[in-house]
C-alpha atoms as a PDB file:
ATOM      1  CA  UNK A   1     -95.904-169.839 -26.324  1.00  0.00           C
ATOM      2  CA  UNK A   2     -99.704-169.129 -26.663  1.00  0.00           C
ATOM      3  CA  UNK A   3    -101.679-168.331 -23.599  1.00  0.00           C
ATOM      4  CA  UNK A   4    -103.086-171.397 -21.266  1.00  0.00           C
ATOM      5  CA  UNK A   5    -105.040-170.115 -18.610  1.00  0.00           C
ATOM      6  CA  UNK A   6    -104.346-173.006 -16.239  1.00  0.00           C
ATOM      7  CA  UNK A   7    -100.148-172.369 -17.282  1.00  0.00           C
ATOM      8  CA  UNK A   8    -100.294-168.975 -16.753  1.00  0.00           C
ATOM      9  CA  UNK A   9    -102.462-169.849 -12.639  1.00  0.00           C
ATOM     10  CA  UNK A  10     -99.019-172.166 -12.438  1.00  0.00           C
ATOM     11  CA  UNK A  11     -96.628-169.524 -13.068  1.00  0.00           C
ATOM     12  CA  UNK A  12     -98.337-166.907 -10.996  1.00  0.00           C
ATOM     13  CA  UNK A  13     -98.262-169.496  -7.976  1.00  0.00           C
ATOM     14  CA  UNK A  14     -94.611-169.968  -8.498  1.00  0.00           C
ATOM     15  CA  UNK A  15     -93.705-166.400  -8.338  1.00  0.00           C
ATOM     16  CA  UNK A  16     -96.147-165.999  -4.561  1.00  0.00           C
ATOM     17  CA  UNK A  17     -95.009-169.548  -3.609  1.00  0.00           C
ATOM     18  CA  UNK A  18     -91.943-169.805  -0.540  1.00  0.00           C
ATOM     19  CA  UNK A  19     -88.744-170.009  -1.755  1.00  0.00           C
ATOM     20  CA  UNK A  20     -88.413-173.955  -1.052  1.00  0.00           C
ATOM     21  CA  UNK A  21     -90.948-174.405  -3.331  1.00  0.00           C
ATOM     22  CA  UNK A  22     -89.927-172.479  -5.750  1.00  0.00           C
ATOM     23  CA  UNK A  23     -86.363-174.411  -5.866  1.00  0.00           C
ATOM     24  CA  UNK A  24     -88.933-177.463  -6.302  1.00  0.00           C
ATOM     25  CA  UNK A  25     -90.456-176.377  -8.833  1.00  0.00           C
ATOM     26  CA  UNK A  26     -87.513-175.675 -10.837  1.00  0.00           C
ATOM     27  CA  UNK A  27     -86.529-179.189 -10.267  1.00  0.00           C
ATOM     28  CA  UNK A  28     -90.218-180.944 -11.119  1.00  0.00           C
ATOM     29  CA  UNK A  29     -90.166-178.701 -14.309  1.00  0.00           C
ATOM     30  CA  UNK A  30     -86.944-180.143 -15.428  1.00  0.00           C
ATOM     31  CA  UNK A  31     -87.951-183.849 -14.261  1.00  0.00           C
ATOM     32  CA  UNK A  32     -90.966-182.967 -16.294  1.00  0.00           C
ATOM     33  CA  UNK A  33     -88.755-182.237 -19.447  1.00  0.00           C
ATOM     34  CA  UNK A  34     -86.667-185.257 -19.052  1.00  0.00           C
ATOM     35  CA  UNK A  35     -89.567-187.585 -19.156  1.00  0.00           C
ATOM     36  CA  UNK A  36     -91.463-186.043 -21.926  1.00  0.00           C
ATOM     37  CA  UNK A  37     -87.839-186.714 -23.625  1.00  0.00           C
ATOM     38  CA  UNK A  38     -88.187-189.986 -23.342  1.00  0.00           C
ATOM     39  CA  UNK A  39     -91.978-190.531 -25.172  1.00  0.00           C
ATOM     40  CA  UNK A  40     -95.562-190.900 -23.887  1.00  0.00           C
ATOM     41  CA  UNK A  41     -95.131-194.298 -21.742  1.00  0.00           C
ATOM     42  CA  UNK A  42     -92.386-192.986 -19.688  1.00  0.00           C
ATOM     43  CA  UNK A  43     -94.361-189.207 -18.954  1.00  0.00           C
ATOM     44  CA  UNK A  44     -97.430-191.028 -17.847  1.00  0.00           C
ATOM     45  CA  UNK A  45     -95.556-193.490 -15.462  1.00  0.00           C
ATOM     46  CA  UNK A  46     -93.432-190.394 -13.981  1.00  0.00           C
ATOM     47  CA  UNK A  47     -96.785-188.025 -13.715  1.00  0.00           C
ATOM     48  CA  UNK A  48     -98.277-191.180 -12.029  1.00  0.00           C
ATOM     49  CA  UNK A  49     -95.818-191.818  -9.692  1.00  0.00           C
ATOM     50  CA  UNK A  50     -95.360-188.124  -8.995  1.00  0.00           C
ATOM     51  CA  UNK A  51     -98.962-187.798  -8.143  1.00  0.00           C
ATOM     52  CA  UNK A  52     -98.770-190.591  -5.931  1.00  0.00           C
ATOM     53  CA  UNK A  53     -95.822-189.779  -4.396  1.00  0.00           C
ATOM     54  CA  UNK A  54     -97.251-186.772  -3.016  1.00  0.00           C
ATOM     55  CA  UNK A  55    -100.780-187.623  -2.291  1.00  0.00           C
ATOM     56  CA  UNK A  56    -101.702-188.686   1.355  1.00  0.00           C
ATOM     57  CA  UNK A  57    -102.448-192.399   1.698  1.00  0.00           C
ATOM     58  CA  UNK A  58    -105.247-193.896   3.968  1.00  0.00           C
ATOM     59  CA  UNK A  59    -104.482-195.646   7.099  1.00  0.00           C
ATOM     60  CA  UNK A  60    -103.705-198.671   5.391  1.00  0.00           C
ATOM     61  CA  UNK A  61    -101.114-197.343   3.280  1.00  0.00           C
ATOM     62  CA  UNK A  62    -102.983-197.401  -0.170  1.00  0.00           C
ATOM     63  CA  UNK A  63    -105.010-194.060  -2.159  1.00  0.00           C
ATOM     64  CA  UNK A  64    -108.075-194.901  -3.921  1.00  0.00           C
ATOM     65  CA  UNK A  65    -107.976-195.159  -7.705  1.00  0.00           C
ATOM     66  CA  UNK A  66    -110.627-192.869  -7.712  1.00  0.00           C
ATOM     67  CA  UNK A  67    -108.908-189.987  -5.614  1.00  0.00           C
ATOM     68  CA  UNK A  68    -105.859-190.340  -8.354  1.00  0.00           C
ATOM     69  CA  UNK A  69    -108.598-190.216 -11.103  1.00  0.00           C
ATOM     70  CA  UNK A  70    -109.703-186.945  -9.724  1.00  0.00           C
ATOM     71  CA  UNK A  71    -106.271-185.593  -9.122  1.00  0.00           C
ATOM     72  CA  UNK A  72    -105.238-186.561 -12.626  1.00  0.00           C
ATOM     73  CA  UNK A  73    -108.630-185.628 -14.073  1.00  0.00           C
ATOM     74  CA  UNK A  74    -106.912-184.354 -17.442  1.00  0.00           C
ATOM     75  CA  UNK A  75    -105.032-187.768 -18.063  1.00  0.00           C
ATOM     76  CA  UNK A  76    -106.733-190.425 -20.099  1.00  0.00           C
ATOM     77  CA  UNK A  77    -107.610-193.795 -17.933  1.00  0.00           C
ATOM     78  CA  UNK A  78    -107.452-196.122 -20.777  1.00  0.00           C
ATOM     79  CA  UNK A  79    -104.899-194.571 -22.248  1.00  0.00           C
ATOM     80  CA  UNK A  80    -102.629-193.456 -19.916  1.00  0.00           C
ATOM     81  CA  UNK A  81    -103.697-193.958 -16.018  1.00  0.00           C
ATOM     82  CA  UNK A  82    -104.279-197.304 -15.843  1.00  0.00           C
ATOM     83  CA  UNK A  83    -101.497-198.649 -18.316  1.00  0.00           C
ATOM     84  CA  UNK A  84     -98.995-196.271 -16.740  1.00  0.00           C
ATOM     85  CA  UNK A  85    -100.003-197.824 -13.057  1.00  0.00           C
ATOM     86  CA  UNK A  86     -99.687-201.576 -14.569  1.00  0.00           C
ATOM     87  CA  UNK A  87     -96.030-200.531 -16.009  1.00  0.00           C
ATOM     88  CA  UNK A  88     -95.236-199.097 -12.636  1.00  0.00           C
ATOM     89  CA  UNK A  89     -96.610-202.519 -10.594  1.00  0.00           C
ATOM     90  CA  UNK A  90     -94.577-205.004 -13.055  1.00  0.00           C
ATOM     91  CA  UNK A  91     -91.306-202.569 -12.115  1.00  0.00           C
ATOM     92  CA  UNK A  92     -92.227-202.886  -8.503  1.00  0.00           C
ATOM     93  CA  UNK A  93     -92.994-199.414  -8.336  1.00  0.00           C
ATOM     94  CA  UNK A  94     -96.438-199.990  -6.923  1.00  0.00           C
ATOM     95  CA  UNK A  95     -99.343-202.357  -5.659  1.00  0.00           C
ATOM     96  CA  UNK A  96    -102.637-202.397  -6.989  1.00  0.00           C
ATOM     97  CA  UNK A  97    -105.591-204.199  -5.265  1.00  0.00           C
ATOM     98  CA  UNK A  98    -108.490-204.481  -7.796  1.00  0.00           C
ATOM     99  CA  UNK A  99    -112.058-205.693  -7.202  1.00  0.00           C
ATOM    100  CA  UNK A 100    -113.468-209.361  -8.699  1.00  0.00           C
ATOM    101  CA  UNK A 101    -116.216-207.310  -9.509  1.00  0.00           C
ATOM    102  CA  UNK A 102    -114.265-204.891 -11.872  1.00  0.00           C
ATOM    103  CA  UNK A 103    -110.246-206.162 -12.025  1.00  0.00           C
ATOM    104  CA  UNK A 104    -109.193-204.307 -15.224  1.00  0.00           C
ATOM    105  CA  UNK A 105    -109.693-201.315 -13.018  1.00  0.00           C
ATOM    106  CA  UNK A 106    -107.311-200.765  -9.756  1.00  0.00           C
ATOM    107  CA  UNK A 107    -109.574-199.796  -6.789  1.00  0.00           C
ATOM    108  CA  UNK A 108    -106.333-198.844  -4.679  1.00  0.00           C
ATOM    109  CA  UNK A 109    -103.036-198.285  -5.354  1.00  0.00           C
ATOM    110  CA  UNK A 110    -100.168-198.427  -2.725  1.00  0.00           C
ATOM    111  CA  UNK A 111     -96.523-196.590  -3.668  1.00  0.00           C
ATOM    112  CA  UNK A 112     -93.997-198.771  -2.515  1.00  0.00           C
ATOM    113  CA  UNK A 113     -91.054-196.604  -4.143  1.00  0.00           C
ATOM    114  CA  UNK A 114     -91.626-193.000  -3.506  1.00  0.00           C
ATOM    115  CA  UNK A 115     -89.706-190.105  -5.302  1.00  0.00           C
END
């Protein structure tokens, strides 16, 4: 294993974190493993729906597609982000509102199936 800065920040964490989330982690890390098992598609839905599962929605139930951007700043819109959200909305997963002025792009996204 070669050194990753931002790996080695996540280990350190997990060593001064509380013990429940250490157990967490243990469990995300092997959730993590299963999905990259089963290819790309399926690890970008499951980071997706992680993310949202654990972000704060607004009053109205929903998070902006732009606060999920930001938190998943080092996954690909086009390529992952947005077709991982449309997979997750035709399994029910999810509802995305979009915008007439932009609707290949979700403005907000509301989890209807948390983790």
């Amino acid at each position: 294993m070669g050194h990753d800065e931002r790996g080695e920040m996540v280990l350190l964490e997990i060593m001064r974190a509380a013990p429940a989330y250490q157990h967490a982690a243990v469990y995300v890390a092997n959730y993590a493993i299963a999905l990259r098992s089963r290819g790309s598609e399926a690890y970008a839905e499951g980071v997706v729906h992680y993310a949202l599962s654990r972000m704060l929605p607004d009053a109205d139930g929903y998070v902006s597609f732009g606060r999920l951007r930001d938190i998943l700043c080092d996954v690909s819109v086009s390529g992952a982000l947005v077709p991982g959200l449309l997979r997750l909305e035709k399994a029910g997963v999810v509802c995305i509102e979009r915008t007439e002025e932009s609707p290949s792009l979700p403005q907000r996204v509301q989890l209807r199936i948390p983790l």
